[in-house]
Protein backbone atom coordinates (compact mmCIF):
# COMPACT_ATOMS: atom_id res chain seq x y z
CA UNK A 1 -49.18 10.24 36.24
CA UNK A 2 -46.18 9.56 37.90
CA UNK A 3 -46.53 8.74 41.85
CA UNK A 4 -45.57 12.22 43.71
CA UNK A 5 -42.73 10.13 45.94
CA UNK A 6 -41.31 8.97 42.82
CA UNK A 7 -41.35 12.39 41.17
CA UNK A 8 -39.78 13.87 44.27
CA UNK A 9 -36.53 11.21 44.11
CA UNK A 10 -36.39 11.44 40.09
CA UNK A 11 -35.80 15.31 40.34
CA UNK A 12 -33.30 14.46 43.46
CA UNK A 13 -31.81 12.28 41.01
CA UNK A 14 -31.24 14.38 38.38
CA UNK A 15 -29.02 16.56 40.80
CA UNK A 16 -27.22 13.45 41.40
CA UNK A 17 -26.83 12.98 37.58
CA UNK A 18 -25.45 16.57 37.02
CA UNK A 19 -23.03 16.08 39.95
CA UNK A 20 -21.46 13.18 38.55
CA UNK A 21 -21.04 14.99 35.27
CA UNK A 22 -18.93 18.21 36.82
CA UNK A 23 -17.29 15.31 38.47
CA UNK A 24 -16.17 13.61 35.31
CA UNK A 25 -15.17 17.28 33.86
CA UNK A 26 -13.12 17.63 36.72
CA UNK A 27 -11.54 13.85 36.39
CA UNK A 28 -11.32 15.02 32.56
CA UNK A 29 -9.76 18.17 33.41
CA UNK A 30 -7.08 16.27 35.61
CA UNK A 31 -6.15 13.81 33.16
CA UNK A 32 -5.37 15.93 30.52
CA UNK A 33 -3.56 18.34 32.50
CA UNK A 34 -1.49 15.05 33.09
CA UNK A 35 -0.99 14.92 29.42
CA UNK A 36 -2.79 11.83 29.39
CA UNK A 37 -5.35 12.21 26.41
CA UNK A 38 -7.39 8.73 26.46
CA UNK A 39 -7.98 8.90 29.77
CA UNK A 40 -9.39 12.74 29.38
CA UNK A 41 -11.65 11.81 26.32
CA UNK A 42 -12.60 8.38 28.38
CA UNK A 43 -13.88 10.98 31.03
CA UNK A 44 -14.77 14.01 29.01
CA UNK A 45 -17.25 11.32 27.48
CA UNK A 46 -18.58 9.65 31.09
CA UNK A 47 -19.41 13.43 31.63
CA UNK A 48 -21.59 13.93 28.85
CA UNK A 49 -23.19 10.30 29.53
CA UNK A 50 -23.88 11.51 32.80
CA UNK A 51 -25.96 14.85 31.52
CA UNK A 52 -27.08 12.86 28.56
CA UNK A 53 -28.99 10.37 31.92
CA UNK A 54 -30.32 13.49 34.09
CA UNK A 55 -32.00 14.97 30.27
CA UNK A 56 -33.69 11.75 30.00
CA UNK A 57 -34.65 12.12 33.64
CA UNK A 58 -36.22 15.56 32.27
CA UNK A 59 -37.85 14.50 29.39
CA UNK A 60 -39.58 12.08 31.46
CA UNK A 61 -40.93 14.35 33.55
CA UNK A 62 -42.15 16.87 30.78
CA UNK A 63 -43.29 14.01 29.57
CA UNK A 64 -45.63 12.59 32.61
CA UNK A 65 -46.59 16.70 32.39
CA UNK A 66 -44.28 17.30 35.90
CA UNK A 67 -42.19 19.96 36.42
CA UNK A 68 -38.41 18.90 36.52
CA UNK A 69 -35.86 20.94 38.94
CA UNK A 70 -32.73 21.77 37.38
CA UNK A 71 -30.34 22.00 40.43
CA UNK A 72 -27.20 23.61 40.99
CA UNK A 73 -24.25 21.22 42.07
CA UNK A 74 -21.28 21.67 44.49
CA UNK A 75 -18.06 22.03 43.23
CA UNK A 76 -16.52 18.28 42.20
CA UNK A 77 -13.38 16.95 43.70
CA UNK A 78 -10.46 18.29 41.90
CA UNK A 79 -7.17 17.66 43.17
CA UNK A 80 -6.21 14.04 43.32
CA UNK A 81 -3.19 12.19 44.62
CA UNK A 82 -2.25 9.89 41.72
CA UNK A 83 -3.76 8.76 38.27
CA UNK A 84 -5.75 6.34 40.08
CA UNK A 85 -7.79 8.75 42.41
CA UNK A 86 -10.05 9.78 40.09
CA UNK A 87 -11.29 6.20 38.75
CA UNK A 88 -11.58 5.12 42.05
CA UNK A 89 -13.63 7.72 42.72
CA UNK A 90 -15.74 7.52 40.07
CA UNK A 91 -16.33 3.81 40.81
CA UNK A 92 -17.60 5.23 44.42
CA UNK A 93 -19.94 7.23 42.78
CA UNK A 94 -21.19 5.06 39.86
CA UNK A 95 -21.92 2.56 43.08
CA UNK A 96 -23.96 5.26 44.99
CA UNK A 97 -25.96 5.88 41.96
CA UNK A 98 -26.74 2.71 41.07
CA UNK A 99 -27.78 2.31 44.99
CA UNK A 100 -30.14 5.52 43.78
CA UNK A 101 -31.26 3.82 40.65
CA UNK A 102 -32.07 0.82 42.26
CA UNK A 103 -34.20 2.73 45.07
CA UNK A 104 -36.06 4.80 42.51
CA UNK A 105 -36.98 1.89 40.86
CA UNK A 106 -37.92 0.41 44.52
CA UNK A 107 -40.58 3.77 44.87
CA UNK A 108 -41.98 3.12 41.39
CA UNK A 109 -43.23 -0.46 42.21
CA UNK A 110 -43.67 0.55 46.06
CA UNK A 111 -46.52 2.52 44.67
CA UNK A 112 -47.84 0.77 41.61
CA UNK A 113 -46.48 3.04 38.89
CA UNK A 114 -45.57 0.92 36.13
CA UNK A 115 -44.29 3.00 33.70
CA UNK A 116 -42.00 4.90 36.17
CA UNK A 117 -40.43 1.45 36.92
CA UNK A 118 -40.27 0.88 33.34
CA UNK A 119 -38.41 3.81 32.74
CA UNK A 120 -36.07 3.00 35.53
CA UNK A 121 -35.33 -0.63 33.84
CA UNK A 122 -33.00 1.05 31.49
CA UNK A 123 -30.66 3.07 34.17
CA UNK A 124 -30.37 -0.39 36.17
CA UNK A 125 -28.65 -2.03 33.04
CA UNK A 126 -26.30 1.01 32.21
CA UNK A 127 -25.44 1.11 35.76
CA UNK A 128 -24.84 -2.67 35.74
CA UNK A 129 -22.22 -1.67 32.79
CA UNK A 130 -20.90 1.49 34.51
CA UNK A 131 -19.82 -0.60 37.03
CA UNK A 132 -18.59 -3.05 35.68
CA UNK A 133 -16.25 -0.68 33.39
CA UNK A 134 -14.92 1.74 36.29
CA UNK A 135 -14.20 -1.72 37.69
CA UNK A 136 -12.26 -3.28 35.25
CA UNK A 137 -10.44 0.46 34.74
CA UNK A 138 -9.24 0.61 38.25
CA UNK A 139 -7.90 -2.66 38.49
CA UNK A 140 -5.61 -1.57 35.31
CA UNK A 141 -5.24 2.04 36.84
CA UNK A 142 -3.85 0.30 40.33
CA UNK A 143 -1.45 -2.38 38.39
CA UNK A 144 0.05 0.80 36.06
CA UNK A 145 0.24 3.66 38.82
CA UNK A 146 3.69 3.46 38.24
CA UNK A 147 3.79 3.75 34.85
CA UNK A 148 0.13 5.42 33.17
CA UNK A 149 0.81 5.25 29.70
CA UNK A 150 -0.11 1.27 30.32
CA UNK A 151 -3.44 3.07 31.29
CA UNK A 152 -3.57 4.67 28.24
CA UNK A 153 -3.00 1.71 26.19
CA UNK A 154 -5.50 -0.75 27.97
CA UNK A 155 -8.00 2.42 26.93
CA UNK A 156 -6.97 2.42 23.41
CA UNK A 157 -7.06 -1.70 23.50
CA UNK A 158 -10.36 -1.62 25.23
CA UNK A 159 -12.50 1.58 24.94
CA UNK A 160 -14.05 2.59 21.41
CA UNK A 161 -13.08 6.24 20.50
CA UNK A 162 -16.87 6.61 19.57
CA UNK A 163 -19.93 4.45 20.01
CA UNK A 164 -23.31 4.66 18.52
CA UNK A 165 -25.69 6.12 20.60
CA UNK A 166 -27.99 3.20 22.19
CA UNK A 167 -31.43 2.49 20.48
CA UNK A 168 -33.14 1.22 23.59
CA UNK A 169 -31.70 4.69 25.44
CA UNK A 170 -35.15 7.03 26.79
CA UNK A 171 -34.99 10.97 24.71
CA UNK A 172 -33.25 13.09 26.39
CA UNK A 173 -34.72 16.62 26.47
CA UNK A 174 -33.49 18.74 23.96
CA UNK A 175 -32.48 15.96 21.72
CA UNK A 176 -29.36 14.89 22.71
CA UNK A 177 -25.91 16.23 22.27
């Protein structure tokens, strides 16, 4: 059995986890409004990553035979100054939840639950590469504010269109998307 604490911050986190996918609908939603189609899919995708992470987070739970709480989210941030609001927004948030990750893992081993902080081993590497990726995108996004279709190249250059889905990723409930 999971420890209660760590239970308690998982289900916060899956909040968190639902949050940041409205908010990469919204960055999505912005994007292609902007007629700027990588950038859209680029997000459109983050957003379903982002569900895809708070379904594992509920499939662990059914798992461990806990009840998961499926939360309702505040509205995401939709009107943005420039093409580079949005990444450098999401680079704020994929900060604060690697912050969360990094905490959750923290209760796990705080209280001796081994396989919670196994579980958690997985969401500190992605987060180490979600960084790292809104990183590198905003530093592209800030040289080519002037001119986004540089953006949209560096995307096409950079980003695959569609990866494989990663074997070392936890289920998700309801078997994925």
């Amino acid at each position: 059995m999971p420890a209660a604490q760590f239970v308690e911050r998982l289900n916060e986190q899956i909040a968190y986890e639902f949050a940041a996918s409205q908010q990469y609908v919204a960055n999505a939603v912005y994007y292609d409004a902007e007629t700027l189609p990588r950038l859209a899919a680029f997000f459109y995708r983050q957003a379903m990553e982002e569900r895809d992470h708070a379904l594992m987070m509920v499939r662990y739970l059914l798992d461990a035979d806990e009840m998961p709480t499926i939360p309702g989210v505040g509205p995401p941030e939709t009107r943005f100054a420039d093409v580079v609001a949005p990444i450098a927004l999401a680079l704020d948030q994929e900060r604060r939840v690697s912050d969360q990750i990094a905490a959750l893992a923290g209760v796990a081993r705080e209280h001796g639950d081994f396989l919670s902080e196994n579980f958690m081993g997985w969401f500190l590497k992605e987060q180490v590469e979600e960084v790292a990726t809104m990183s590198s995108l905003l530093k592209v996004a800030e040289r080519s504010n002037a001119d986004p279709e540089r953006l949209e190249e560096y995307l096409a250059r950079e980003q695959p269109a569609v990866a494989g889905p990663d074997p070392t990723a936890p289920p998700v409930a309801g078997g994925g998307a």
